[in-house]
C-alpha atoms as a PDB file:
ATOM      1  CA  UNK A   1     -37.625 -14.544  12.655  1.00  0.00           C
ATOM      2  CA  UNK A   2     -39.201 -11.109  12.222  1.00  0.00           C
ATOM      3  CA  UNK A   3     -38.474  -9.540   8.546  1.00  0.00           C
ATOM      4  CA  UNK A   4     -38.361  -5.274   8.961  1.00  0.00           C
ATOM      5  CA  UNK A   5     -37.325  -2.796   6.924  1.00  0.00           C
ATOM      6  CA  UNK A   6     -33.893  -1.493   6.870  1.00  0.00           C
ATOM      7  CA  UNK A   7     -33.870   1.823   8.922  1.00  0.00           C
ATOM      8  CA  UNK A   8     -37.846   0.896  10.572  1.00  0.00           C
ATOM      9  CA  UNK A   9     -39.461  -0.471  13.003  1.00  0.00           C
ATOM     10  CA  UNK A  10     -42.115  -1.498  10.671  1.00  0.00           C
ATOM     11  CA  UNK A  11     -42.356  -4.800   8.639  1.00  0.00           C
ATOM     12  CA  UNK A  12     -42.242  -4.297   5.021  1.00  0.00           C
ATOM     13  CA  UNK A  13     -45.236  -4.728   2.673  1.00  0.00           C
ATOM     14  CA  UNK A  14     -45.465  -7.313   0.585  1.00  0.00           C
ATOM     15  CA  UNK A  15     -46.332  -7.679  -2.943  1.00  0.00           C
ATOM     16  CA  UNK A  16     -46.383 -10.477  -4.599  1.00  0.00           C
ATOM     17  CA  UNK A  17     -46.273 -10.844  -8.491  1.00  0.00           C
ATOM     18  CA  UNK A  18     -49.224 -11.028 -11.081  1.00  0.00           C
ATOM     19  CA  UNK A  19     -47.092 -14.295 -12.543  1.00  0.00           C
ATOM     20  CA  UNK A  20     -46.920 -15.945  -9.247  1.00  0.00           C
ATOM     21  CA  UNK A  21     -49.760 -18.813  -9.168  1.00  0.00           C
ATOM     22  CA  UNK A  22     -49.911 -20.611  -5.314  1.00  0.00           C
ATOM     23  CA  UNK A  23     -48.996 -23.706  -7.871  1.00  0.00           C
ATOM     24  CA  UNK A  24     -46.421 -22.459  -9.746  1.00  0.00           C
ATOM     25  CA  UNK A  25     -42.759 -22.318  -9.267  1.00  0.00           C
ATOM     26  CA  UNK A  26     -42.601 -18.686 -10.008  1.00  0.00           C
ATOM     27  CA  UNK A  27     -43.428 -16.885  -6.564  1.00  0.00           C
ATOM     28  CA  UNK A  28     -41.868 -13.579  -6.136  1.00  0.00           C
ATOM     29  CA  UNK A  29     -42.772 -10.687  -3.829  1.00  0.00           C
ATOM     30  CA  UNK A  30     -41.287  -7.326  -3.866  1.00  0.00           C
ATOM     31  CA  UNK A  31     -41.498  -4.520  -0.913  1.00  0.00           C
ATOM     32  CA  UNK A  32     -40.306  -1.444  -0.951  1.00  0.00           C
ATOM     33  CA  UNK A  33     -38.320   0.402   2.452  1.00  0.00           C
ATOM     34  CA  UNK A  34     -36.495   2.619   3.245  1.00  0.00           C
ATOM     35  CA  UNK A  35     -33.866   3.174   0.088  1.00  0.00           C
ATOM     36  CA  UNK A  36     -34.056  -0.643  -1.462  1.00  0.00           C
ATOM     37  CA  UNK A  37     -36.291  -2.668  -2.939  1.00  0.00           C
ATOM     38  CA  UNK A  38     -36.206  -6.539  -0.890  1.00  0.00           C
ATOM     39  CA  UNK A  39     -36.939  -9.541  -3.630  1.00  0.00           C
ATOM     40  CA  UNK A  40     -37.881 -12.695  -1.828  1.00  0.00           C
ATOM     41  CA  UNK A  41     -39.469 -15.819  -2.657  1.00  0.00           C
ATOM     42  CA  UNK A  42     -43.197 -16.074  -1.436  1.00  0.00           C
ATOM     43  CA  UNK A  43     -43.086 -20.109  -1.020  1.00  0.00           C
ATOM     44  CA  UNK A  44     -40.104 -19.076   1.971  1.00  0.00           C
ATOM     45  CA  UNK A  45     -40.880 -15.572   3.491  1.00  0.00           C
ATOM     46  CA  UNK A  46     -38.282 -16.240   5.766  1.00  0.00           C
ATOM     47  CA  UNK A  47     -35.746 -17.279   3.854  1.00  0.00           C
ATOM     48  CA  UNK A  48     -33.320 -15.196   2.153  1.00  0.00           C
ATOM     49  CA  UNK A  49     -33.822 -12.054   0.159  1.00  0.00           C
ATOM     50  CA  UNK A  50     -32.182  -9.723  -1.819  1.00  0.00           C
ATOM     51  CA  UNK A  51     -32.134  -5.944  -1.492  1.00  0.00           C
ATOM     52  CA  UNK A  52     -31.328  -3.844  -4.200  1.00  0.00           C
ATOM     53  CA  UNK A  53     -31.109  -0.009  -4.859  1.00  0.00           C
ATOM     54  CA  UNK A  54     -33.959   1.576  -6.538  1.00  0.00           C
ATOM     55  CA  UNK A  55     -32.141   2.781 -10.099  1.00  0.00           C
ATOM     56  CA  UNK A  56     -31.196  -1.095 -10.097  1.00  0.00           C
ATOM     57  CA  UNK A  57     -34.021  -2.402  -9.751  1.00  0.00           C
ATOM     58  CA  UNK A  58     -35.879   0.138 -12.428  1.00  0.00           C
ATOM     59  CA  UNK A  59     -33.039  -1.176 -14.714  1.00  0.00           C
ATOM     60  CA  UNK A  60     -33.887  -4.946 -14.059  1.00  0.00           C
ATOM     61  CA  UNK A  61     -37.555  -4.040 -14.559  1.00  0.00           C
ATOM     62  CA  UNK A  62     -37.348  -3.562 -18.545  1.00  0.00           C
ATOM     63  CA  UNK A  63     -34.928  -7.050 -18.987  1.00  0.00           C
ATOM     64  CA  UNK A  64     -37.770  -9.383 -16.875  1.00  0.00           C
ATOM     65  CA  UNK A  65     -40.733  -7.702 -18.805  1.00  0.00           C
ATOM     66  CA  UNK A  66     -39.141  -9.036 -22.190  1.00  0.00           C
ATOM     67  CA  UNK A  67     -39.182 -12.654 -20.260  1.00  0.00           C
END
């Protein structure tokens, strides 16, 4: 299965987190397209993700810093 962004024909880029270790069970990558932000785990790139709307995301930012 091919992961694109919603509304392109290109695949999204990939970040993945400064707390994600390649041991660790905390392995999240973000992308940004067109109008949401996709969460997904980086262990499973092509298994389910979540897609939020910017302002949501910039709310959830603040609450997971203070984690």
């Amino acid at each position: 299965m091919t992961l694109k962004a919603p509304g392109t024909g290109s695949q999204p880029e990939w970040i993945k987190s400064s707390y994600s270790t390649s041991d660790g069970p905390d392995c999240v990558e973000v992308a940004a397209a067109h109008e949401t932000i996709l969460i997904r785990d980086s262990k499973h790139p092509a298994g389910p993700r979540l897609a939020l709307a910017p302002a949501t995301w910039a709310n959830f930012l603040p609450y997971a810093s203070g984690r």
